[in-house]
Protein backbone atom coordinates (compact mmCIF):
# COMPACT_ATOMS: atom_id res chain seq x y z
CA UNK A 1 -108.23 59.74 -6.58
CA UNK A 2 -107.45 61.13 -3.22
CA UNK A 3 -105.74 58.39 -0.32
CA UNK A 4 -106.33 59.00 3.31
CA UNK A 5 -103.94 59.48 5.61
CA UNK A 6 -103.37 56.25 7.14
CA UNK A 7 -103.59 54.41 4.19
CA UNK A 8 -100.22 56.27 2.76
CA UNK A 9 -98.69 56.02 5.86
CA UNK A 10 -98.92 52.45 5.76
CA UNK A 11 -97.83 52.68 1.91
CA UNK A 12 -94.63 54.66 2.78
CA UNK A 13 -93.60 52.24 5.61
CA UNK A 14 -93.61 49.12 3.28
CA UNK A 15 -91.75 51.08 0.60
CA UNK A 16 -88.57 52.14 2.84
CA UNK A 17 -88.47 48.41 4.43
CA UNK A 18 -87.70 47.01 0.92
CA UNK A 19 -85.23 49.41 0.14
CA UNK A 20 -82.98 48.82 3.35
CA UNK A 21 -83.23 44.55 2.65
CA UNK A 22 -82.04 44.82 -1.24
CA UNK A 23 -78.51 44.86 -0.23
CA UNK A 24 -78.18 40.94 1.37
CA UNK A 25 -76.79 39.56 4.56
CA UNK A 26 -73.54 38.57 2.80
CA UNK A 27 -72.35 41.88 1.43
CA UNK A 28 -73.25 43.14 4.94
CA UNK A 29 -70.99 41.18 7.25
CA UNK A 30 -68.34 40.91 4.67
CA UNK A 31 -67.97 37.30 4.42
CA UNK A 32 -64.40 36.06 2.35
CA UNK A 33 -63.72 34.78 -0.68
CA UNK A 34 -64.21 31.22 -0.99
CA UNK A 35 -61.23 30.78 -3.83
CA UNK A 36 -57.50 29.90 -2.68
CA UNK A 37 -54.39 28.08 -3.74
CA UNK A 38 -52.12 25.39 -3.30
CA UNK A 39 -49.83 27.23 -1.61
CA UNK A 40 -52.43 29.39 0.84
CA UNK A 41 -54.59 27.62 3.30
CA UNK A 42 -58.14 28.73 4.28
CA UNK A 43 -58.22 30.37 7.72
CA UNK A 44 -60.71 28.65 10.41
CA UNK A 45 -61.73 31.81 11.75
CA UNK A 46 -64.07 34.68 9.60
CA UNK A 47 -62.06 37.58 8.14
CA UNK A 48 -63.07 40.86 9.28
CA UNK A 49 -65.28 42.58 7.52
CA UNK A 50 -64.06 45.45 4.68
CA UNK A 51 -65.78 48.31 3.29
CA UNK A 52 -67.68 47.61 0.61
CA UNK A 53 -67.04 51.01 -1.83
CA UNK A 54 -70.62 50.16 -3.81
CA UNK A 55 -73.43 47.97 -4.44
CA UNK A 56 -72.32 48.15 -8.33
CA UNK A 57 -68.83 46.84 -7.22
CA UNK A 58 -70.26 44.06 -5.06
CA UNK A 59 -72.89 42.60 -7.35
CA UNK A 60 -70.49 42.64 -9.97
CA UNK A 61 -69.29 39.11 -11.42
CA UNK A 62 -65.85 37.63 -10.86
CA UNK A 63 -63.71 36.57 -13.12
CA UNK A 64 -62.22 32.85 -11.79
CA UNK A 65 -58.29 33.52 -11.63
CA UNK A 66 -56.85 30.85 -13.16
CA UNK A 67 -55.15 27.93 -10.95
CA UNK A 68 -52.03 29.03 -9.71
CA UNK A 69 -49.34 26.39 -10.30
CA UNK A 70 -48.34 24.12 -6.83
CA UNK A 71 -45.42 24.70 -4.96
CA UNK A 72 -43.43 22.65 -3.41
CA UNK A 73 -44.44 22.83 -0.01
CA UNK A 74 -47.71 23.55 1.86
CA UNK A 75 -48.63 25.69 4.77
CA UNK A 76 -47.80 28.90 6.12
CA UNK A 77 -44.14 29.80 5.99
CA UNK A 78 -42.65 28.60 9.65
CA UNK A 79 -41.46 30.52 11.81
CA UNK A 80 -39.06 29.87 15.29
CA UNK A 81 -40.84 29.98 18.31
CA UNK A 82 -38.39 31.67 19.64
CA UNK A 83 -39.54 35.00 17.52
CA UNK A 84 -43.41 34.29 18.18
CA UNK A 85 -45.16 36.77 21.11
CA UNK A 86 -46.82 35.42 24.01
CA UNK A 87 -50.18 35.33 24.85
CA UNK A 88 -50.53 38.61 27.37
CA UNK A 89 -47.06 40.16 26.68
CA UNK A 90 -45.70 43.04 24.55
CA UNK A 91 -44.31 41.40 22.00
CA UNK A 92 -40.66 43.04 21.95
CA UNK A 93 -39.17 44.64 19.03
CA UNK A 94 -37.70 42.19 15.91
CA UNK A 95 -33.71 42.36 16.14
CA UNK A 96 -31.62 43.73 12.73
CA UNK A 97 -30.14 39.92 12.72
CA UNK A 98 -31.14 36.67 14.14
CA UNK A 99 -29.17 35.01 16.62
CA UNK A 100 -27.10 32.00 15.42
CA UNK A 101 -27.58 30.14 18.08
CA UNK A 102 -31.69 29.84 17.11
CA UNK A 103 -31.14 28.40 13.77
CA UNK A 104 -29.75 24.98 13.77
CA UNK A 105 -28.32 23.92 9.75
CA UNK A 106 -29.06 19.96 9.07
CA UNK A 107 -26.03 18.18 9.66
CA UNK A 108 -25.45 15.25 6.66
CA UNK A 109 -23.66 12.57 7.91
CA UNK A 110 -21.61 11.07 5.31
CA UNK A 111 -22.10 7.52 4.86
CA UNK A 112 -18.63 5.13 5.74
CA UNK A 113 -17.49 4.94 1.85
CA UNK A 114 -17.45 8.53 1.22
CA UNK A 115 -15.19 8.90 4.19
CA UNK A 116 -12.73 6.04 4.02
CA UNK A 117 -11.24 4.92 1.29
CA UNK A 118 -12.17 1.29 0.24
CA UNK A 119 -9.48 -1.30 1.74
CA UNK A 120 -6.87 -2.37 -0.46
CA UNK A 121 -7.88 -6.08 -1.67
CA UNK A 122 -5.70 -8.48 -0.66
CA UNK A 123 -4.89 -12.24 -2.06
CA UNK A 124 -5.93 -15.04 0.06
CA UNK A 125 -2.94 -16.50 1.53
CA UNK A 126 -2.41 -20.64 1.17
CA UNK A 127 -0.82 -22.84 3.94
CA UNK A 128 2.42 -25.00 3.22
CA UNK A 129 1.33 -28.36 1.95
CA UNK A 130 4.21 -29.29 0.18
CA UNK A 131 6.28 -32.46 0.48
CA UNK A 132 10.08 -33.01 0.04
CA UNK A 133 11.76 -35.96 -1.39
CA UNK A 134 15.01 -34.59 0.63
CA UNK A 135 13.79 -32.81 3.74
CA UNK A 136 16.00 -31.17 5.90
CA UNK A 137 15.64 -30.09 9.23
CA UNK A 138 16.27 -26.70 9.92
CA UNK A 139 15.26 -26.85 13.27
CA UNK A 140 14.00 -23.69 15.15
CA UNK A 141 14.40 -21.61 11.60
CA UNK A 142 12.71 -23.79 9.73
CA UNK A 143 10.95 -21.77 6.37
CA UNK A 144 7.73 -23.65 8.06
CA UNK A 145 7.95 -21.10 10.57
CA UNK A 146 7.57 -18.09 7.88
CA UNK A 147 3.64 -17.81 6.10
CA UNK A 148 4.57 -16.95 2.23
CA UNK A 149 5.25 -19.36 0.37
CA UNK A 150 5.87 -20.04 -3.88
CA UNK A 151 7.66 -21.59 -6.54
CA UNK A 152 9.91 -21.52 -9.07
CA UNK A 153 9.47 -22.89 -12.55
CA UNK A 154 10.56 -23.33 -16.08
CA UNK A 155 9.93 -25.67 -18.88
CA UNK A 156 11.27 -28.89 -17.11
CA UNK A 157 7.83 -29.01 -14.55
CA UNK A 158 5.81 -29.29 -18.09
CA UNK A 159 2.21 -28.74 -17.96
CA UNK A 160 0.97 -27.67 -14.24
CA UNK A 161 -2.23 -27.36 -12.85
CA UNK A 162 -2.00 -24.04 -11.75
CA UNK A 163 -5.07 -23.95 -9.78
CA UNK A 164 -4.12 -27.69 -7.59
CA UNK A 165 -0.81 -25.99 -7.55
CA UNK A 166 -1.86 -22.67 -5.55
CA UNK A 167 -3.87 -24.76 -3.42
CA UNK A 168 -0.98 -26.50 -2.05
CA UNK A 169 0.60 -23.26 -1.51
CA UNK A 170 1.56 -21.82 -3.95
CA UNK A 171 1.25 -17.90 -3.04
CA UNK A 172 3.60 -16.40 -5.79
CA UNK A 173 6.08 -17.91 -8.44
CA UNK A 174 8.89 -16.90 -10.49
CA UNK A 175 9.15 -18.36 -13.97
CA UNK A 176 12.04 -18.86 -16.10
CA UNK A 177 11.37 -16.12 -19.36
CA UNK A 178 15.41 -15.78 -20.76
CA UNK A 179 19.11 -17.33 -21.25
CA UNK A 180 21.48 -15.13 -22.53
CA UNK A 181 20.68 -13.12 -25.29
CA UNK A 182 18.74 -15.19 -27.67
CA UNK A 183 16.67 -18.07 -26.02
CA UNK A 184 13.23 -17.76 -24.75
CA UNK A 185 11.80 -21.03 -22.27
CA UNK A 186 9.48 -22.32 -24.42
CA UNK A 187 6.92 -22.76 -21.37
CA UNK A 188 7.04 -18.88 -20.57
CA UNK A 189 4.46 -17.62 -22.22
CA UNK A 190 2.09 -20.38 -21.05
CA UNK A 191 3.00 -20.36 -17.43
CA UNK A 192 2.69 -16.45 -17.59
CA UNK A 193 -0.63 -16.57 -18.42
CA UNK A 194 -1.97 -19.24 -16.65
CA UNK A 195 -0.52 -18.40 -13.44
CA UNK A 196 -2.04 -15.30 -13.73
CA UNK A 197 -5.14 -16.81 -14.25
CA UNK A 198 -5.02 -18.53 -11.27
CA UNK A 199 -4.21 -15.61 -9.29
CA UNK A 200 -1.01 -16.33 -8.21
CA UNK A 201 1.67 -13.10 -7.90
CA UNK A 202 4.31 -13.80 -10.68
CA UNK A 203 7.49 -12.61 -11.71
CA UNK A 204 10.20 -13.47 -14.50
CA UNK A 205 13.82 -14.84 -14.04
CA UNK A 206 16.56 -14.32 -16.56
CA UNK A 207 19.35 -16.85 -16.52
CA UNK A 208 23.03 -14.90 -17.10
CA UNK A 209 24.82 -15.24 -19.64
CA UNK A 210 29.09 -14.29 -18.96
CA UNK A 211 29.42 -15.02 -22.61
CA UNK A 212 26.88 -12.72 -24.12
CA UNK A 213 26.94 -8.77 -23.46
CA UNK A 214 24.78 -6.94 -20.67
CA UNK A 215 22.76 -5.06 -22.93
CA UNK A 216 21.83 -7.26 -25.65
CA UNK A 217 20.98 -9.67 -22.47
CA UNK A 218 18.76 -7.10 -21.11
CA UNK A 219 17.29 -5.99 -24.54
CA UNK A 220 16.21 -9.77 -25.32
CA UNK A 221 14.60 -10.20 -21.65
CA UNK A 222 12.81 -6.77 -22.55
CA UNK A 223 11.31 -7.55 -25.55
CA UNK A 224 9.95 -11.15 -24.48
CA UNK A 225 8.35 -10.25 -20.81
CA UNK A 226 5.20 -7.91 -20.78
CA UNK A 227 5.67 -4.54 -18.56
CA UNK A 228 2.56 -5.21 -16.69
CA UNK A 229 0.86 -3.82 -13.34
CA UNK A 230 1.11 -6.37 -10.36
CA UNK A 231 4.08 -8.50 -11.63
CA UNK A 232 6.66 -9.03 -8.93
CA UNK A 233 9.95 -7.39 -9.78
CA UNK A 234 11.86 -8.98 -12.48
CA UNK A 235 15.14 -11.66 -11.42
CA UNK A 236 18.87 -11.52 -12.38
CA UNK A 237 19.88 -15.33 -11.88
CA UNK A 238 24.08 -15.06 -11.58
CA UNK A 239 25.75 -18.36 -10.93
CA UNK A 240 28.10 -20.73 -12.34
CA UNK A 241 26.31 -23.55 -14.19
CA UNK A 242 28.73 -26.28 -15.32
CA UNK A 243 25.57 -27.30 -17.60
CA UNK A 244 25.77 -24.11 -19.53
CA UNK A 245 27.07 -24.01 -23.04
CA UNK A 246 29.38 -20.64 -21.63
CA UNK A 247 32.11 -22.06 -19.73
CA UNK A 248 33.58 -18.56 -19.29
CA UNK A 249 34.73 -17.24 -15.25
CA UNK A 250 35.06 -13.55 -15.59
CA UNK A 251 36.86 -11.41 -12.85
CA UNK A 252 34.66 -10.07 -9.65
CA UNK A 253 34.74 -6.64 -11.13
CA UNK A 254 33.57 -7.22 -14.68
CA UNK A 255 30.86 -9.29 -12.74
CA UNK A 256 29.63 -6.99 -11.14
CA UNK A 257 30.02 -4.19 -14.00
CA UNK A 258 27.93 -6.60 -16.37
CA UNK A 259 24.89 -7.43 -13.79
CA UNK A 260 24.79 -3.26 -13.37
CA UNK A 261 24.47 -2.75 -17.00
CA UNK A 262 21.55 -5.59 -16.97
CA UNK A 263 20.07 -4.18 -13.96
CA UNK A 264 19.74 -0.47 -14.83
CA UNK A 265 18.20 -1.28 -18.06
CA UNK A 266 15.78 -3.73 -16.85
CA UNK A 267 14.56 -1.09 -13.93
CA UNK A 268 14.41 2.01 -16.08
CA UNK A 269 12.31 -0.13 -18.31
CA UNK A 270 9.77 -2.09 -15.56
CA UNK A 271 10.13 0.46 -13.23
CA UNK A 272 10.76 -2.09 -10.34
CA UNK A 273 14.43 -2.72 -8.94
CA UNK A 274 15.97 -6.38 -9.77
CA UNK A 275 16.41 -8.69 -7.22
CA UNK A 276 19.45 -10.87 -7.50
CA UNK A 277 18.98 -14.60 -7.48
CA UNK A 278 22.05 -16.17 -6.39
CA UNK A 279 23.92 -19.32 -4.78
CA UNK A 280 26.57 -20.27 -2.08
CA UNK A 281 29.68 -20.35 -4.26
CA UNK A 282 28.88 -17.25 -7.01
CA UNK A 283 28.24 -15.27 -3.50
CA UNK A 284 31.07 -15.83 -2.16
CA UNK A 285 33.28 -14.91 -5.31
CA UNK A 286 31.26 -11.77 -6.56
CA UNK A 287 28.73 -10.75 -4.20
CA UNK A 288 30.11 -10.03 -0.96
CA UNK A 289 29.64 -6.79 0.55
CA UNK A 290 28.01 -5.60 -3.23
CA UNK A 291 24.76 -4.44 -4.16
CA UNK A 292 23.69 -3.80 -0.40
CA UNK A 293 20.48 -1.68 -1.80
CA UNK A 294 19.07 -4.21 -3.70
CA UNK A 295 16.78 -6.91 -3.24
CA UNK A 296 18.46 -10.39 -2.50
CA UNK A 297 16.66 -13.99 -3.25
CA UNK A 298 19.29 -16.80 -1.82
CA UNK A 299 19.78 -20.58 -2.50
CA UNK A 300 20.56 -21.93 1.02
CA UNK A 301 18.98 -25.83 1.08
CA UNK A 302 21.03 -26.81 3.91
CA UNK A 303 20.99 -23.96 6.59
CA UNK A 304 19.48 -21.02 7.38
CA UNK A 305 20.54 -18.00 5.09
CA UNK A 306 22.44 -16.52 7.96
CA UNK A 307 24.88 -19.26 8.46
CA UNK A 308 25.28 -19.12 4.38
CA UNK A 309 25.01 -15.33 3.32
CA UNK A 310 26.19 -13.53 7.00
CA UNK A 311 25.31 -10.10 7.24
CA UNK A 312 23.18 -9.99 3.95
CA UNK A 313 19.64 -9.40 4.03
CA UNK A 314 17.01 -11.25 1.74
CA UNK A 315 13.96 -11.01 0.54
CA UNK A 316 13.48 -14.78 -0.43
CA UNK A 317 15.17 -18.12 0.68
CA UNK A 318 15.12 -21.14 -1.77
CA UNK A 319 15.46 -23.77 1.08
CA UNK A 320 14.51 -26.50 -1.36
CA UNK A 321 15.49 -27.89 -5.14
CA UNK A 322 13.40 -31.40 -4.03
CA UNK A 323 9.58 -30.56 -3.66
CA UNK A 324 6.88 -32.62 -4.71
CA UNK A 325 3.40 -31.30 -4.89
CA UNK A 326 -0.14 -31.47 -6.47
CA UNK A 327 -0.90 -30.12 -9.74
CA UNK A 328 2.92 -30.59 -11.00
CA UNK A 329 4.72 -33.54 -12.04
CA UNK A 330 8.36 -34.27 -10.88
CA UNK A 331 10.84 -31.77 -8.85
CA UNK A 332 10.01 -28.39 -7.90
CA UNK A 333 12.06 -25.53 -6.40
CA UNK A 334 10.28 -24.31 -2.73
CA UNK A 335 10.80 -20.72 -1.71
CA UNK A 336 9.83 -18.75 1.36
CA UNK A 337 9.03 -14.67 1.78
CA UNK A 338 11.24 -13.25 4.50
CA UNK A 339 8.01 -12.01 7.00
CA UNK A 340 4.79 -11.95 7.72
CA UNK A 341 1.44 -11.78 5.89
CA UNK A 342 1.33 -8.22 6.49
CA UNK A 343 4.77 -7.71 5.18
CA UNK A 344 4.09 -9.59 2.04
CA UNK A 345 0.97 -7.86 1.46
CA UNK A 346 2.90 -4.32 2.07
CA UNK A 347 6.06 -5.53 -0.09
CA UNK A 348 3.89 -6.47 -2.61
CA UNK A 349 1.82 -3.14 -2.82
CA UNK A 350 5.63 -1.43 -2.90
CA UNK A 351 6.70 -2.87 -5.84
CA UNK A 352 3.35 -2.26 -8.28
């Protein structure tokens, strides 16, 4: 059957408008993908539009790409202002290398330990507080006037409170360890510990024998007094003791020949150089004018060392054989350090 012409005309028309709607809006105008990643943020404005090679290609599906794993920062890589072109201006050509002066490094500030060393600790220091059953009055050199005090002890103070006795000021001791060549105070091993214990500095004395030889002397004081770090330097005590079982005076010369055998064993050993314990009367027959580069510690409980010992520089003064305190009973020998707090302190750190 035959169709007029209108009637096909009208028939065409309807057949080329569905034709030119089949593609959609979408594919059209282009519109972006709606998938993105940690690491890529969405833009705010619409992409521009790409050609579309063909409607096979478009209506295709697409695969979902797996999530890509998150990095460790979000955003668009920054960049310096200083490289980004103004609004209405040519931007101008990217140089081969940036200038230094744009980027600025972190600084890292180290924190105060990991530039300074921690301070050395230092022992509290106690005030005098002893009494004397003989004072004497020293007048404008009294050992009051100096800030280190100690002690000296052996087995005839017995059992001591080492903690009352630090208290009263106490700040070091030296305890009696050796006689001669075979006797060891029976108190030493005690005292060592506990004074320790109570944090006082502490040292060991070894009483001379003239009858006994320098080495086995040494030897014996060796092998009954620890080597240990922070113990004051070890003590030759030379003297004539009419209470000793050796009667013997030997000549200035083999004096002083038998405390250098004593005294080079005992520092190659401890690592510390002797000091030399002395009194009035051994001084003046042996010791005058010797042993000018080693450590002195004088008996002077009457005057000032300087009246006593002229010319000869100490490290301690025993200014007392009479002192009474807290935490011992009877008699104790009182000492003074020749300085200040800070010179004890650095003295101390010397001889470790």
């Amino acid at each position: 059957m035959r169709l007029s012409a209108a009637p096909a005309f009208f028939l065409a028309s309807l057949a080329l408008s569905g034709c030119t709607s089949s593609l959609g809006p979408d594919l059209v105008a282009g519109a972006p993908s709606r998938e993105t990643t940690s690491s890529v943020t969405r833009p705010s404005a619409p992409v521009p539009a790409s050609p579309v090679p063909s409607a096979e290609v478009a209506e295709a599906p697409v695969a979902t790409a797996p999530r890509q794993e998150e990095l460790a920062w979000a955003g668009p890589v920054p960049q310096p202002q200083a490289f980004t072109p103004q609004a209405g201006v040519a931007a101008a050509p990217m140089p081969s290398e940036r200038p230094v002066a744009t980027v600025q490094p972190a600084v890292l500030t180290p924190t105060a330990p990991e530039i300074d060393e921690p301070p050395r600790t230092r022992s509290r220091i106690y005030n005098h507080r002893f009494r004397d059953v003989k004072p004497i009055n020293f007048g404008s050199s009294s050992p009051r006037k100096l800030a280190v005090h100690g002690v000296d002890v052996s087995r005839w103070q017995g059992d001591i409170d080492w903690q009352k006795l630090r208290t009263q000021g106490a700040n070091f001791v030296y305890i009696k360890a050796t006689d001669g060549g075979d006797h060891l105070d029976p108190m030493f091993r005690k005292n060592w510990r506990d004074a320790r214990q109570a944090g006082i500095k502490r040292g060991a004395y070894h009483f001379f024998y003239w009858c006994r030889t320098a080495g086995e002397q040494a030897d014996w004081f060796i092998r009954n007094v620890p080597r240990e770090a922070g113990a004051l330097p070890p003590v030759i005590d030379v003297e004539w003791n009419g209470e000793s079982s050796c009667k013997r005076r030997v000549s200035p010369e083999k004096v002083r020949e038998k405390m250098q055998v004593f005294m080079d064993k005992l520092e190659q050993h401890y690592g510390q150089r002797p000091i030399i314990y002395t009194a009035p009367d051994f001084y003046r027959d042996n010791l005058k004018g010797a042993f000018l580069n080693y450590p002195f510690w004088l008996r002077s409980v009457a005057a000032h060392p300087s009246k006593v010992y002229p010319g000869r520089r100490w490290v301690f003064w025993q200014y007392s054989g009479s002192g009474i305190s807290h935490g011992v009973d009877g008699r104790i020998d009182l000492n003074v350090f020749h300085g200040s707090e800070d010179d004890w302190h650095d003295w101390v750190a010397k001889s470790d």
